[in-house]
C-alpha atoms as a PDB file:
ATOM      1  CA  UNK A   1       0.312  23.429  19.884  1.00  0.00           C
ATOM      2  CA  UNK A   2      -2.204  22.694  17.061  1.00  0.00           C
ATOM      3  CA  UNK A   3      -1.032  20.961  13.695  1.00  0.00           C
ATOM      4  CA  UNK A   4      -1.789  22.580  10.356  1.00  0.00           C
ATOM      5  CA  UNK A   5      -1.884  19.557   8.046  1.00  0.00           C
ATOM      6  CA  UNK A   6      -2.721  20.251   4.457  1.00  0.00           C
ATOM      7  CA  UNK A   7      -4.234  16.508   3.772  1.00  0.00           C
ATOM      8  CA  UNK A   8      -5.453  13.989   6.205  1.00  0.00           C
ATOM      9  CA  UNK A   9      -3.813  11.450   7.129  1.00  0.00           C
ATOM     10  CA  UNK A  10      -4.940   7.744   6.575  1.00  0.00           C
ATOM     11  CA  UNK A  11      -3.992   4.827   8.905  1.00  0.00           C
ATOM     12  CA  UNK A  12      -2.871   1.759   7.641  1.00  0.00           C
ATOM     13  CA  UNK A  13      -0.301  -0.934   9.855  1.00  0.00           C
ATOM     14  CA  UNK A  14       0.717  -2.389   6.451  1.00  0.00           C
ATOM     15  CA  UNK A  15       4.294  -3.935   5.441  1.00  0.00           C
ATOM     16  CA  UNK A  16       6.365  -1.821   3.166  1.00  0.00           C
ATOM     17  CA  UNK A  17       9.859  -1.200   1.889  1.00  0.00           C
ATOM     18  CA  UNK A  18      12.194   1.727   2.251  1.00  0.00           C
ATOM     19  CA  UNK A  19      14.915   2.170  -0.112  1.00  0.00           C
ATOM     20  CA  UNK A  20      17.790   4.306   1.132  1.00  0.00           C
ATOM     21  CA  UNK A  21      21.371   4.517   0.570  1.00  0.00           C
ATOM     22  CA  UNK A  22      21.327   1.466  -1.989  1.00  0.00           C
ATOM     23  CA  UNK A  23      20.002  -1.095   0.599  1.00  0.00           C
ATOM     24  CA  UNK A  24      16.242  -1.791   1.714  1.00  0.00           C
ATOM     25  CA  UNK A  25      14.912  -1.973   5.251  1.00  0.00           C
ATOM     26  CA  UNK A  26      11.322  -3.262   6.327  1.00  0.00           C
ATOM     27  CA  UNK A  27       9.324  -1.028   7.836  1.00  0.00           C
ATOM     28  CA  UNK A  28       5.607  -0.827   9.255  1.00  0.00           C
ATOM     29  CA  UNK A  29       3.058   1.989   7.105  1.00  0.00           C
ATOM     30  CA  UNK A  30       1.556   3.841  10.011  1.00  0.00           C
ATOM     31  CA  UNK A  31      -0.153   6.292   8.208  1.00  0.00           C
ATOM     32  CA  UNK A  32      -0.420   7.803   4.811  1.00  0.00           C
ATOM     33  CA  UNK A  33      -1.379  11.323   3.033  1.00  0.00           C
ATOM     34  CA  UNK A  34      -1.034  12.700  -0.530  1.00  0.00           C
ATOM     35  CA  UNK A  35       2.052  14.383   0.350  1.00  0.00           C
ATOM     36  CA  UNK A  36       3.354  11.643   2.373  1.00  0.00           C
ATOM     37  CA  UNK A  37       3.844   9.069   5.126  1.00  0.00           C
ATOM     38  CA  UNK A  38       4.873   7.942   9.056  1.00  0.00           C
ATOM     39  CA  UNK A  39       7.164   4.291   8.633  1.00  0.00           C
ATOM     40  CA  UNK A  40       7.839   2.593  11.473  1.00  0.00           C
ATOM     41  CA  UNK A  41      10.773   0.425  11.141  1.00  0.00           C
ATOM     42  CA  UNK A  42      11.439  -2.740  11.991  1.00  0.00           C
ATOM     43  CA  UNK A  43      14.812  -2.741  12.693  1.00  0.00           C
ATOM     44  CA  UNK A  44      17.360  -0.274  13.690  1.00  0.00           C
ATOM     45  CA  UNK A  45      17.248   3.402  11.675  1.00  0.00           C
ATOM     46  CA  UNK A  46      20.041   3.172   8.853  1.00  0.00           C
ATOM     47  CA  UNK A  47      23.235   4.707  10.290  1.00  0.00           C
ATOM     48  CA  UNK A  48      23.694   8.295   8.900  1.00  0.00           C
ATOM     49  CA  UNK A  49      20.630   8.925   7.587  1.00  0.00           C
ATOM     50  CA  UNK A  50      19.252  12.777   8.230  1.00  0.00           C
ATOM     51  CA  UNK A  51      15.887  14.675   7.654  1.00  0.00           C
ATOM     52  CA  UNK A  52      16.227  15.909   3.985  1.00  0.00           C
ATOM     53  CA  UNK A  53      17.910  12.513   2.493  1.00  0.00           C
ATOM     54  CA  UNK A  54      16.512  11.203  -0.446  1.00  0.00           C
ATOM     55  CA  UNK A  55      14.784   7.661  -0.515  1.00  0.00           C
ATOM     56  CA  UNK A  56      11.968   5.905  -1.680  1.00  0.00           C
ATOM     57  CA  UNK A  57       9.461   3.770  -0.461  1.00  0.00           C
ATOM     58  CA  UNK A  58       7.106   0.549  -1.694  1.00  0.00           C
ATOM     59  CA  UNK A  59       3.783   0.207  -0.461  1.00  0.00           C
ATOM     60  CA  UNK A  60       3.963  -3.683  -0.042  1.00  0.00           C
ATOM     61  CA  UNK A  61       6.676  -6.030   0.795  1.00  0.00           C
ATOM     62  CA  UNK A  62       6.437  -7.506  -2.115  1.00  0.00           C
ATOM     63  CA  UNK A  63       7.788  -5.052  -4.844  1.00  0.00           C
ATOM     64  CA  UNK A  64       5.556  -7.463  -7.831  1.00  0.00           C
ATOM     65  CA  UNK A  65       2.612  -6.488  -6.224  1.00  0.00           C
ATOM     66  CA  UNK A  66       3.353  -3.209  -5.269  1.00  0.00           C
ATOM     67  CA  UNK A  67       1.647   0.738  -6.592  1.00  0.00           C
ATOM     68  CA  UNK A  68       5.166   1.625  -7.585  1.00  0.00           C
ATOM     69  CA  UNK A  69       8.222   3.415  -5.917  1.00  0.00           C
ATOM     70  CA  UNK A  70       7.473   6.247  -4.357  1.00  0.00           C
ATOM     71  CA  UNK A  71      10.403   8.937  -4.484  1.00  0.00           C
ATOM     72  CA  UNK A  72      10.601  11.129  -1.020  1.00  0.00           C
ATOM     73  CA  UNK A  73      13.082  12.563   1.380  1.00  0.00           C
ATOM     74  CA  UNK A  74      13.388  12.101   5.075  1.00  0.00           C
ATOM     75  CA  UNK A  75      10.948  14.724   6.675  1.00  0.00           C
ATOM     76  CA  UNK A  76      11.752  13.860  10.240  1.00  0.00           C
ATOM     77  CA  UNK A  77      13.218  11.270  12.078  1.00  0.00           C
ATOM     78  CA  UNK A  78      11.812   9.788  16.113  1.00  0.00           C
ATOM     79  CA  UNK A  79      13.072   6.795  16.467  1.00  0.00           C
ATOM     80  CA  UNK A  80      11.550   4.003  15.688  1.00  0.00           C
ATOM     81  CA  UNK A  81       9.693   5.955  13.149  1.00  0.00           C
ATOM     82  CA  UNK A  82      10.643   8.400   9.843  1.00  0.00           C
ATOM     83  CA  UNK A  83       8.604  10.964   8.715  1.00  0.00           C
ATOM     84  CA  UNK A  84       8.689  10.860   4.684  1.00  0.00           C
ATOM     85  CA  UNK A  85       7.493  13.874   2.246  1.00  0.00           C
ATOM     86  CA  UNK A  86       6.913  12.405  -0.832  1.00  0.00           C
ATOM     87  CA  UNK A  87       8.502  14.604  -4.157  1.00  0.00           C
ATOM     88  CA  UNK A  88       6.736  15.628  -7.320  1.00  0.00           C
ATOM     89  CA  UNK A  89       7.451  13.551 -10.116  1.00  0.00           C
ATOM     90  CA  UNK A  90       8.000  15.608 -13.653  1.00  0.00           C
ATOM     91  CA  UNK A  91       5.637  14.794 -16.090  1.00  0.00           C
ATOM     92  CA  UNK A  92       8.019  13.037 -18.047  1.00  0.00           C
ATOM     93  CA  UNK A  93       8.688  10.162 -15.346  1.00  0.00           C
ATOM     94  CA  UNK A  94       5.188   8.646 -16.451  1.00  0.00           C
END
């Protein structure tokens, strides 16, 4: 089966956050797009969580030096790793 991806993909094996369900978990960036990203995580998948939850993600462990939060929803989930789609922001979140 061939995959019809809209961006390409860019790896990176960098540290990041993901924020879901009011706690954060360390994760791995595998790869990256401009409509979003591959995590692997570092520890165990959060308990409950299903493909269409919201969450967000920061591109660094260290939120100081990070690009921002990026708001997304759980594309997919094969453990150890989450599929994110990042979400639109309005133009009045800048």
């Amino acid at each position: 089966m061939i995959e019809k991806r809209q961006n390409i993909r860019i790896g990176c094996f960098t540290k990041c956050v993901l924020y879901y369900n009011e706690s954060k978990y360390w994760c791995i960036l595998e790869n990256i797009s401009f409509t979003g990203a591959l995590i692997r995580m570092c520890g165990t998948i959060p308990v409950g969580i299903r493909a269409g939850d919201k969450c967000s993600l920061i591109l660094n462990n260290d939120p100081v030096f990070s690009s921002g939060e990026h708001n997304s929803k759980i594309a997919r989930l094969n453990s150890p790793r989450i599929g994110l789609c990042f979400l639109k922001r309005d133009a009045s979140d800048s």
